[in-house]
C-alpha atoms as a PDB file:
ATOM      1  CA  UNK A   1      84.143  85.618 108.382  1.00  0.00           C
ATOM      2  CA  UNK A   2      87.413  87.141 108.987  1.00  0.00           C
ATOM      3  CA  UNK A   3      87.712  90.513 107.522  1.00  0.00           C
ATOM      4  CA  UNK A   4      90.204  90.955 104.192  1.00  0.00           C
ATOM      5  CA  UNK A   5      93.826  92.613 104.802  1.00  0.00           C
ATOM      6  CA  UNK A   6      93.151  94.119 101.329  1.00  0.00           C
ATOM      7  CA  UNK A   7      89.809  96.277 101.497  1.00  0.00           C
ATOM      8  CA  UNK A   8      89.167  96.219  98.138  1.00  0.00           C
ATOM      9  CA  UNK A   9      88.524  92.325  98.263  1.00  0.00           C
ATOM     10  CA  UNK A  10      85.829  92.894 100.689  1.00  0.00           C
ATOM     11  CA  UNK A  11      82.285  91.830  99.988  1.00  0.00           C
ATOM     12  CA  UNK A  12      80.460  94.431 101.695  1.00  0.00           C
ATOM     13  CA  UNK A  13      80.900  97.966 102.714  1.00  0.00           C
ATOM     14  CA  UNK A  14      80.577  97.081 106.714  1.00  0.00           C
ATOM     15  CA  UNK A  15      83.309  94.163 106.175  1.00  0.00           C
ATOM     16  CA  UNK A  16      85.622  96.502 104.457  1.00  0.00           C
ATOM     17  CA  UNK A  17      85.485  99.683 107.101  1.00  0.00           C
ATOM     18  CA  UNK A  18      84.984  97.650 110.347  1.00  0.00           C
ATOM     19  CA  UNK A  19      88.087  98.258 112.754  1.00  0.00           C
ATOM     20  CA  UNK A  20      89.225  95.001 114.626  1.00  0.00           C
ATOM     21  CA  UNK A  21      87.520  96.201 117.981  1.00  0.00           C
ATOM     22  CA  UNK A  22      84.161  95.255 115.918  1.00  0.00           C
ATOM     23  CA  UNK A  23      82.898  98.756 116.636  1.00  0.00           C
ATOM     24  CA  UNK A  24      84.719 101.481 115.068  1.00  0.00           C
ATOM     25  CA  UNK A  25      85.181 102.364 110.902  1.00  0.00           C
ATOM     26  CA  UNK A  26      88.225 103.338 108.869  1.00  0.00           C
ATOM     27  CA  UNK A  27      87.355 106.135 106.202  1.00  0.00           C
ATOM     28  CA  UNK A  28      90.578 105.291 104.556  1.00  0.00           C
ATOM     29  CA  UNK A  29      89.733 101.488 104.098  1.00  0.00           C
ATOM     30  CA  UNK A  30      85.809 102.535 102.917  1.00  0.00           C
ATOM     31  CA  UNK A  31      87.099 104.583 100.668  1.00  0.00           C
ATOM     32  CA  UNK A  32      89.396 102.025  99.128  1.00  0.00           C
ATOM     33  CA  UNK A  33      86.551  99.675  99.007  1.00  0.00           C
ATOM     34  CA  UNK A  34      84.301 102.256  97.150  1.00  0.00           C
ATOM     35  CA  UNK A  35      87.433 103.141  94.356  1.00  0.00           C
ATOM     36  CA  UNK A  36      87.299  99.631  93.717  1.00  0.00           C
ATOM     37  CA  UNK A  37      83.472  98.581  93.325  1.00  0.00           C
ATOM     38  CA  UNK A  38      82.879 101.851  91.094  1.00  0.00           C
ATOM     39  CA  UNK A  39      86.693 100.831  89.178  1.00  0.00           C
ATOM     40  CA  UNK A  40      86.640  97.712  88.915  1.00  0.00           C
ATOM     41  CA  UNK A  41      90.628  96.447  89.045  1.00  0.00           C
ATOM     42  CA  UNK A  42      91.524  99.879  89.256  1.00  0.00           C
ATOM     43  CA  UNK A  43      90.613 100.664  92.809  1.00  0.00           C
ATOM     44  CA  UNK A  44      93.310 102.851  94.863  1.00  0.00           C
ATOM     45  CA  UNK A  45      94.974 100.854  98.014  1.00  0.00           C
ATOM     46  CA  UNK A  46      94.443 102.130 101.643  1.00  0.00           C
ATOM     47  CA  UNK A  47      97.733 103.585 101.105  1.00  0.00           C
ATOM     48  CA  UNK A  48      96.943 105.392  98.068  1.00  0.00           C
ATOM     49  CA  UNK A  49      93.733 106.564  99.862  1.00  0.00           C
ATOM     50  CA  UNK A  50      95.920 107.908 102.439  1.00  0.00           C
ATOM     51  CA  UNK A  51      98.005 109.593 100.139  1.00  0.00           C
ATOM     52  CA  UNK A  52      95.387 111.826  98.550  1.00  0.00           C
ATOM     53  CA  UNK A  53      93.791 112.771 102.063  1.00  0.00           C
ATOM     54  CA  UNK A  54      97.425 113.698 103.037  1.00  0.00           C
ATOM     55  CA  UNK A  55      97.904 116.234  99.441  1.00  0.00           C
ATOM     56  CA  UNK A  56      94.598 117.533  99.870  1.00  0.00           C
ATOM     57  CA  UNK A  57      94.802 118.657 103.638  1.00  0.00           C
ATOM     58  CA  UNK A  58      98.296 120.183 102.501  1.00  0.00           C
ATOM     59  CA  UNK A  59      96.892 121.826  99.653  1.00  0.00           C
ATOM     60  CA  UNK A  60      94.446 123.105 102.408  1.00  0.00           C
ATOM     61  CA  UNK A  61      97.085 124.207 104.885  1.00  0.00           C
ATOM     62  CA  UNK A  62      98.651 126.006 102.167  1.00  0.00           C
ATOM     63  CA  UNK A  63      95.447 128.089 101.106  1.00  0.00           C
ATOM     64  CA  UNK A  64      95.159 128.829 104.879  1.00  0.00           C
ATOM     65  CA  UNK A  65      98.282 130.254 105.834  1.00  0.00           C
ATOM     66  CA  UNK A  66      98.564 132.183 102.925  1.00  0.00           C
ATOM     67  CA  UNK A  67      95.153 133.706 102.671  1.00  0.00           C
END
């Protein structure tokens, strides 16, 4: 079964993180997948996903350098 552009149309966890090379995961598309099966038509995009990691490592950048 080939494996959904869209990770939040996935049917399982495995099919929505797999990488192409059939043995590596994205975090990015997992978490997608996850936002979606706990809100239902709500879920964030692997962009979105993205997004957020991108803010919060700022954020943490931030809190480093100026501590």
């Amino acid at each position: 079964m080939p494996k959904p552009s869209d990770p939040r149309r996935a049917r399982s966890m495995g099919q929505a993180a797999l990488n192409a090379d059939g043995k590596t995961y994205n975090g990015y598309r997992l978490l997608s997948w996850l936002s979606e099966v706990l809100h239902p038509g709500k879920g964030l995009s692997e962009a979105e996903v993205r997004e957020i990691d991108a803010e919060v490592r700022a954020k943490r950048q931030e809190a480093r350098d100026g501590a």
